[in-house]
C-alpha atoms as a PDB file:
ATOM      1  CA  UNK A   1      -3.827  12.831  -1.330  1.00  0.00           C
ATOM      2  CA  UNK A   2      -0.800  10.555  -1.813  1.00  0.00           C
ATOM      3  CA  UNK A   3      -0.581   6.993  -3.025  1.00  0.00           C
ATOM      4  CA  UNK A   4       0.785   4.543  -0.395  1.00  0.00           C
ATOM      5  CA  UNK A   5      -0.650   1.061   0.941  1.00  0.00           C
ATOM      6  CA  UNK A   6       0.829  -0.779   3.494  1.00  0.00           C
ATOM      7  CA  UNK A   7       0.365  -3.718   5.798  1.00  0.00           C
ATOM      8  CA  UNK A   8      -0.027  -3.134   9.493  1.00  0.00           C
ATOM      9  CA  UNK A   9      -0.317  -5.776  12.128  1.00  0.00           C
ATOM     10  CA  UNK A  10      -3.925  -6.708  13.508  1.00  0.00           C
ATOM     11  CA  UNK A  11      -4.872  -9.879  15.491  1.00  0.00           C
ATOM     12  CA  UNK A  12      -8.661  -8.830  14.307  1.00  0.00           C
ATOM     13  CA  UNK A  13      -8.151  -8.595  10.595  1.00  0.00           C
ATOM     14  CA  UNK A  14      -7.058 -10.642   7.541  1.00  0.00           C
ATOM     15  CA  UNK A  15      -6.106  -9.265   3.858  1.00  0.00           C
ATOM     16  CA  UNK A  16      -6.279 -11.038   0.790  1.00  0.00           C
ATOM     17  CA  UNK A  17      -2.554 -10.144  -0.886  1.00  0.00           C
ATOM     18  CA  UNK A  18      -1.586 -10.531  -4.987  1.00  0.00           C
ATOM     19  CA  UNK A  19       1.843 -12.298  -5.339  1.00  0.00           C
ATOM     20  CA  UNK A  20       4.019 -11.109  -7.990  1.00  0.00           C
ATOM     21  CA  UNK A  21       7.489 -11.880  -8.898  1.00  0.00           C
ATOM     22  CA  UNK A  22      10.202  -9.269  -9.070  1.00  0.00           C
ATOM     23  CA  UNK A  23      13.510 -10.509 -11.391  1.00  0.00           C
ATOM     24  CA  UNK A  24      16.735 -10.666  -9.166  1.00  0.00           C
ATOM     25  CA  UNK A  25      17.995  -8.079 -11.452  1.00  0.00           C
ATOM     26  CA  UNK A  26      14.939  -5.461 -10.467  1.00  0.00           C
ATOM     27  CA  UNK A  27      15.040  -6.288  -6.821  1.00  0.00           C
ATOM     28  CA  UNK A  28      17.562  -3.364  -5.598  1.00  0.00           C
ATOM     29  CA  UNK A  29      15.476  -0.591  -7.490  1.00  0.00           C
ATOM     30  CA  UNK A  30      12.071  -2.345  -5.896  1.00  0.00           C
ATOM     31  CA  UNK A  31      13.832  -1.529  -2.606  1.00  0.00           C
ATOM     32  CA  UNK A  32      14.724   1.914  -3.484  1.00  0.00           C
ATOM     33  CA  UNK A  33      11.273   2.653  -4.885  1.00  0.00           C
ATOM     34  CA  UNK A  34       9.790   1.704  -1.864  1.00  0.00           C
ATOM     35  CA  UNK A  35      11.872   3.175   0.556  1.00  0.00           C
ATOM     36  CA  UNK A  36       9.492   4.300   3.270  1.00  0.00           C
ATOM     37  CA  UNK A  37       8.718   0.093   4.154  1.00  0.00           C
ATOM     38  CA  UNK A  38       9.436  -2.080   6.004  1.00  0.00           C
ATOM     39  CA  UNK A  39       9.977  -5.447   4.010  1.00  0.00           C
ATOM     40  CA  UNK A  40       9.002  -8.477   5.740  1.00  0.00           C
ATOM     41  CA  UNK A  41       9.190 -12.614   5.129  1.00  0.00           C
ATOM     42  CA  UNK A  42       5.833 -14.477   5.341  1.00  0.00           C
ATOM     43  CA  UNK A  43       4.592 -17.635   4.314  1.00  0.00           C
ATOM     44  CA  UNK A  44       1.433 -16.802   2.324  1.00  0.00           C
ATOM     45  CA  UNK A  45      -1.494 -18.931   2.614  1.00  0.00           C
ATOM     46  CA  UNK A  46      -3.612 -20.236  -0.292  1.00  0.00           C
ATOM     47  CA  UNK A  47      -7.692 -19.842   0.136  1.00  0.00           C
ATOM     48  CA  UNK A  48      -8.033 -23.571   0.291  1.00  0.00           C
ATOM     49  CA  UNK A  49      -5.354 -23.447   3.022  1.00  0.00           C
ATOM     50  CA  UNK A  50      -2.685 -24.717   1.695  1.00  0.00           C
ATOM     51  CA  UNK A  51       0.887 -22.665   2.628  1.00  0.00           C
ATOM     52  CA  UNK A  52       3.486 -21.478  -0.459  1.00  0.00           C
ATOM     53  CA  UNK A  53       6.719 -23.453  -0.528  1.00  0.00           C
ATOM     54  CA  UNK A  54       8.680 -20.027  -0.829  1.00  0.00           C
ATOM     55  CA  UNK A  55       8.042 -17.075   1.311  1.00  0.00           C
ATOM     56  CA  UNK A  56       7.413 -13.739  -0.047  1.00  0.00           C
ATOM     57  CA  UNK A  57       7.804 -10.144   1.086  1.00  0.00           C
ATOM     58  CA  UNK A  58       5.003  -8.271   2.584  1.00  0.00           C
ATOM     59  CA  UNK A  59       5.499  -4.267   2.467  1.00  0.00           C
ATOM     60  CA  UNK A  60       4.574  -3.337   6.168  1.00  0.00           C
ATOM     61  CA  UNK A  61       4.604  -0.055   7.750  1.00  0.00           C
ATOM     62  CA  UNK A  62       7.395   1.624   9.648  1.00  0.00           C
ATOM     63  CA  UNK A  63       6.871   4.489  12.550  1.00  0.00           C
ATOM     64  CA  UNK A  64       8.531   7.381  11.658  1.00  0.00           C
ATOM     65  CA  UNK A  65      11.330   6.844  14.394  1.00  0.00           C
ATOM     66  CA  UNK A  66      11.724   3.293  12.794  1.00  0.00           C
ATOM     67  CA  UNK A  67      12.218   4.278   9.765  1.00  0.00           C
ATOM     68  CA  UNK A  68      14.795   7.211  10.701  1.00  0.00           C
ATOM     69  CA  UNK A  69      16.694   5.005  12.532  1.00  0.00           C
ATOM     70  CA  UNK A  70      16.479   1.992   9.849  1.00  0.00           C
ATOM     71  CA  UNK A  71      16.298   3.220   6.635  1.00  0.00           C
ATOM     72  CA  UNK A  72      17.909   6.558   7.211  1.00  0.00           C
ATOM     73  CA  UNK A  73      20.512   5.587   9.162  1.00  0.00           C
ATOM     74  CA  UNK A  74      19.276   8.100  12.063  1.00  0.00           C
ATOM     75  CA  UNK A  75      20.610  10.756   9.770  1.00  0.00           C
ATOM     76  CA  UNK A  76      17.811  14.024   9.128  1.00  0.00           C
ATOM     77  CA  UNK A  77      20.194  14.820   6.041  1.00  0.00           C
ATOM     78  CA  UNK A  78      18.906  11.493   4.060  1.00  0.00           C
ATOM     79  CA  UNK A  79      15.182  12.216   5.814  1.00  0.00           C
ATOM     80  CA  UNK A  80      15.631  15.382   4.511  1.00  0.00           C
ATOM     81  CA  UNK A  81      16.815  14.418   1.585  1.00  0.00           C
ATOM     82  CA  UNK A  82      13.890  12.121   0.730  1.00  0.00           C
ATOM     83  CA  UNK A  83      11.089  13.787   2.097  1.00  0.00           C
ATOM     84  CA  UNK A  84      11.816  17.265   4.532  1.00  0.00           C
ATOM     85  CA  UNK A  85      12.337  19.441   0.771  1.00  0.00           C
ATOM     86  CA  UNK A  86       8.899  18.953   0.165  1.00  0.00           C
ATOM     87  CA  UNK A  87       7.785  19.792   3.020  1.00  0.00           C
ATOM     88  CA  UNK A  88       6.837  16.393   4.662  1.00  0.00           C
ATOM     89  CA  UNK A  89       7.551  15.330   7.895  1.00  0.00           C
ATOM     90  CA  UNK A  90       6.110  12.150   8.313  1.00  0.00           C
ATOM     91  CA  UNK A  91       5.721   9.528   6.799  1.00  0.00           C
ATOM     92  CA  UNK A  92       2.541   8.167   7.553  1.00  0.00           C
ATOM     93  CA  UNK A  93       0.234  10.838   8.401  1.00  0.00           C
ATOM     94  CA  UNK A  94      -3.343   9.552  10.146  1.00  0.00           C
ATOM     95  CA  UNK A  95      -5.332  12.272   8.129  1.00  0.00           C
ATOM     96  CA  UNK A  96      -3.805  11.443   4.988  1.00  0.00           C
ATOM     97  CA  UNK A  97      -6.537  10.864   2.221  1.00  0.00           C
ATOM     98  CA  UNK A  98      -5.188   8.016  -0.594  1.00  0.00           C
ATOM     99  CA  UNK A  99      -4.539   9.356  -4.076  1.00  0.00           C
ATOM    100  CA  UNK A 100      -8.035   8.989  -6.142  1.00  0.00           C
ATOM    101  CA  UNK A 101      -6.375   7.414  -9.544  1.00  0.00           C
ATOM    102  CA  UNK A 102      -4.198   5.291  -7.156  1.00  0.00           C
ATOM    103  CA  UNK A 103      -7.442   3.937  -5.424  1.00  0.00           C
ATOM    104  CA  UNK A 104      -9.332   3.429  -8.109  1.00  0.00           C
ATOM    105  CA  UNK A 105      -6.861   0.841  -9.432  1.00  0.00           C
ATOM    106  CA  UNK A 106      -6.666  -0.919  -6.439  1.00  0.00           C
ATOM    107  CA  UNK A 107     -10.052  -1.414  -6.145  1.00  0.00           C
ATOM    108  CA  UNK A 108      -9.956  -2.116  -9.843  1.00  0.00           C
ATOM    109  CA  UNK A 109      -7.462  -5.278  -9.563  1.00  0.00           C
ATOM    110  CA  UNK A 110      -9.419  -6.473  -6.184  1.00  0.00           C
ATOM    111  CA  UNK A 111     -12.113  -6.643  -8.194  1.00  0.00           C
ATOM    112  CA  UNK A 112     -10.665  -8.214 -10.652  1.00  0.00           C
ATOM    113  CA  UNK A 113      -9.493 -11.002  -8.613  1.00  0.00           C
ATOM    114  CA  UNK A 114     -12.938 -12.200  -7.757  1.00  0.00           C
ATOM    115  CA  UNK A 115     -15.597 -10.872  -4.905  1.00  0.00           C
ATOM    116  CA  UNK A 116     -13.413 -12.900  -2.082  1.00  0.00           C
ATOM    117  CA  UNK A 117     -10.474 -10.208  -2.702  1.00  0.00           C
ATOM    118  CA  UNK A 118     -12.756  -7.679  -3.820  1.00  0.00           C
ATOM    119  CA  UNK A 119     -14.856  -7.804  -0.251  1.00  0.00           C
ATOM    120  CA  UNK A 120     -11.254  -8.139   1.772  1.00  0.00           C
ATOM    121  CA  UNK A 121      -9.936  -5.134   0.139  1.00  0.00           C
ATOM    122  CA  UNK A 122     -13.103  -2.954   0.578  1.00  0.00           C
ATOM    123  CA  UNK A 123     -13.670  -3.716   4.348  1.00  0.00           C
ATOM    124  CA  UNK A 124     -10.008  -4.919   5.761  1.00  0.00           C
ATOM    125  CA  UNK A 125      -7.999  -2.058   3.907  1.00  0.00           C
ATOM    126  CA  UNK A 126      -8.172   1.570   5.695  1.00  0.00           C
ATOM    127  CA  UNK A 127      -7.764   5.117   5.124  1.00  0.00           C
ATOM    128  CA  UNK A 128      -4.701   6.708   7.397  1.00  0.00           C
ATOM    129  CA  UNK A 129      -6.962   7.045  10.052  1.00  0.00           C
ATOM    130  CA  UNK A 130      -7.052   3.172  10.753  1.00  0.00           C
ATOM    131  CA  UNK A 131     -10.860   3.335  11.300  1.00  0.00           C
ATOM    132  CA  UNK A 132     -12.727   4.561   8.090  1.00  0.00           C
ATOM    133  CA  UNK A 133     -12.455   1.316   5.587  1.00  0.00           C
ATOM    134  CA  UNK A 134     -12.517   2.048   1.773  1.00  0.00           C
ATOM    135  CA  UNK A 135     -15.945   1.139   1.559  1.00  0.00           C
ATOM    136  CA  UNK A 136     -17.061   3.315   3.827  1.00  0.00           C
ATOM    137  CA  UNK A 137     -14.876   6.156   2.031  1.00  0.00           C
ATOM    138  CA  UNK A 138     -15.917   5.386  -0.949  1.00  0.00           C
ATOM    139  CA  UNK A 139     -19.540   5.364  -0.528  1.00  0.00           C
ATOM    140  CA  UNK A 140     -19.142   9.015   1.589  1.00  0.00           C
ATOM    141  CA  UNK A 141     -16.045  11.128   0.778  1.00  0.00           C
ATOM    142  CA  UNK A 142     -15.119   9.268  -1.697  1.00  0.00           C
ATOM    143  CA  UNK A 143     -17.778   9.044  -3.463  1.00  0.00           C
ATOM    144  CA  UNK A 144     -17.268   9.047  -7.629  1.00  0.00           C
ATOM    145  CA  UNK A 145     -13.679   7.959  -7.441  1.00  0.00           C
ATOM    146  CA  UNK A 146     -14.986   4.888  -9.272  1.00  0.00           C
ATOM    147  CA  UNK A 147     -16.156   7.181 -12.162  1.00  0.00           C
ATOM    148  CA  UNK A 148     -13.360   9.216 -12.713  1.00  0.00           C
ATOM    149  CA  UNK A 149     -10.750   8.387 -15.659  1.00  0.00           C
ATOM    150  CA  UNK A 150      -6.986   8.333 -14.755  1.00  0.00           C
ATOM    151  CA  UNK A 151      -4.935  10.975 -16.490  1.00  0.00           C
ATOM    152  CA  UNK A 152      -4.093  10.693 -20.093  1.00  0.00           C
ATOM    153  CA  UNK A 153      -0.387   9.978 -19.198  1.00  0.00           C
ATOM    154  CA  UNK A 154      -1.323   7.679 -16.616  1.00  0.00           C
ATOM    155  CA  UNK A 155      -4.364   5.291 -18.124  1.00  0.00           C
ATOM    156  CA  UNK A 156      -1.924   2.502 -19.381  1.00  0.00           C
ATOM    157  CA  UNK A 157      -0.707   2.223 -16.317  1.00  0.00           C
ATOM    158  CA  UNK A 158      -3.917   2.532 -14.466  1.00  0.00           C
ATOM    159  CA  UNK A 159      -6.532   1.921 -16.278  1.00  0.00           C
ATOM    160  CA  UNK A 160      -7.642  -1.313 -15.025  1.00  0.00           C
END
């Protein structure tokens, strides 16, 4: 289980996204953070269909070749570096399950955001497998995720 959501490219599906703003000042560690994605411009769209004036960035997913080549300058020392120590390989790995306090708070701030973003997070958003949505998971595997408390050190942050 490891926490990670990302945007892949589908003609057949649509996802509800929260904007946030990142200070100028922050942006460089936000990079850095998130240094397994791709970052990409869009042009958000409102749900009365209206388009922002500014674009935003949209975390997308790299292949692991991509993101050698790109983000690791082709070097296995920085892969290594990052990742290889502990024993991972990959970086996205198709029988990965998501972390349970991670996905909990997702689902927690969908919900949050009404039953439009709720319902678009639940049945457009997938586990690594790109087939099983978190609905499905979380009314089968995943069942009592939705129950559980985060960690003490963790339920600021998570909590809902």
């Amino acid at each position: 289980e490891i926490s990670s959501l990302s945007v892949e490219q589908s003609e057949a599906e649509s996802v509800v996204i929260t904007i946030f703003e990142i200070q100028r000042t922050e942006v460089s560690s936000f990079i850095e953070r998130e240094h397994e994605f791709r970052f990409l411009a869009v042009t958000p769209e409102t749900f009365n269909g209206l388009f922002y004036t500014s674009p935003a960035v949209l975390c997308t997913r790299y292949s692991d070749e991509e993101y050698l080549l790109n983000r690791c300058s082709g070097s296995d020392e920085i892969f290594f570096h990052r990742y290889g120590q502990y024993g991972i390989n990959k970086i996205w790995l198709d029988d990965i399950l998501p972390c349970r306090v991670y996905l909990r708070h997702c689902v927690l701030a969908a919900q949050n955001l009404g039953d439009m973003a709720y319902d678009n997070f639940l049945d457009h958003t997938y586990l690594g497998d790109r087939k099983t949505t978190i609905r499905a998971y979380l009314s089968t595997a995943g069942a009592g995720i939705m129950e559980e408390e985060p960690p003490e050190q963790l339920k600021y942050r998570y909590g809902g």
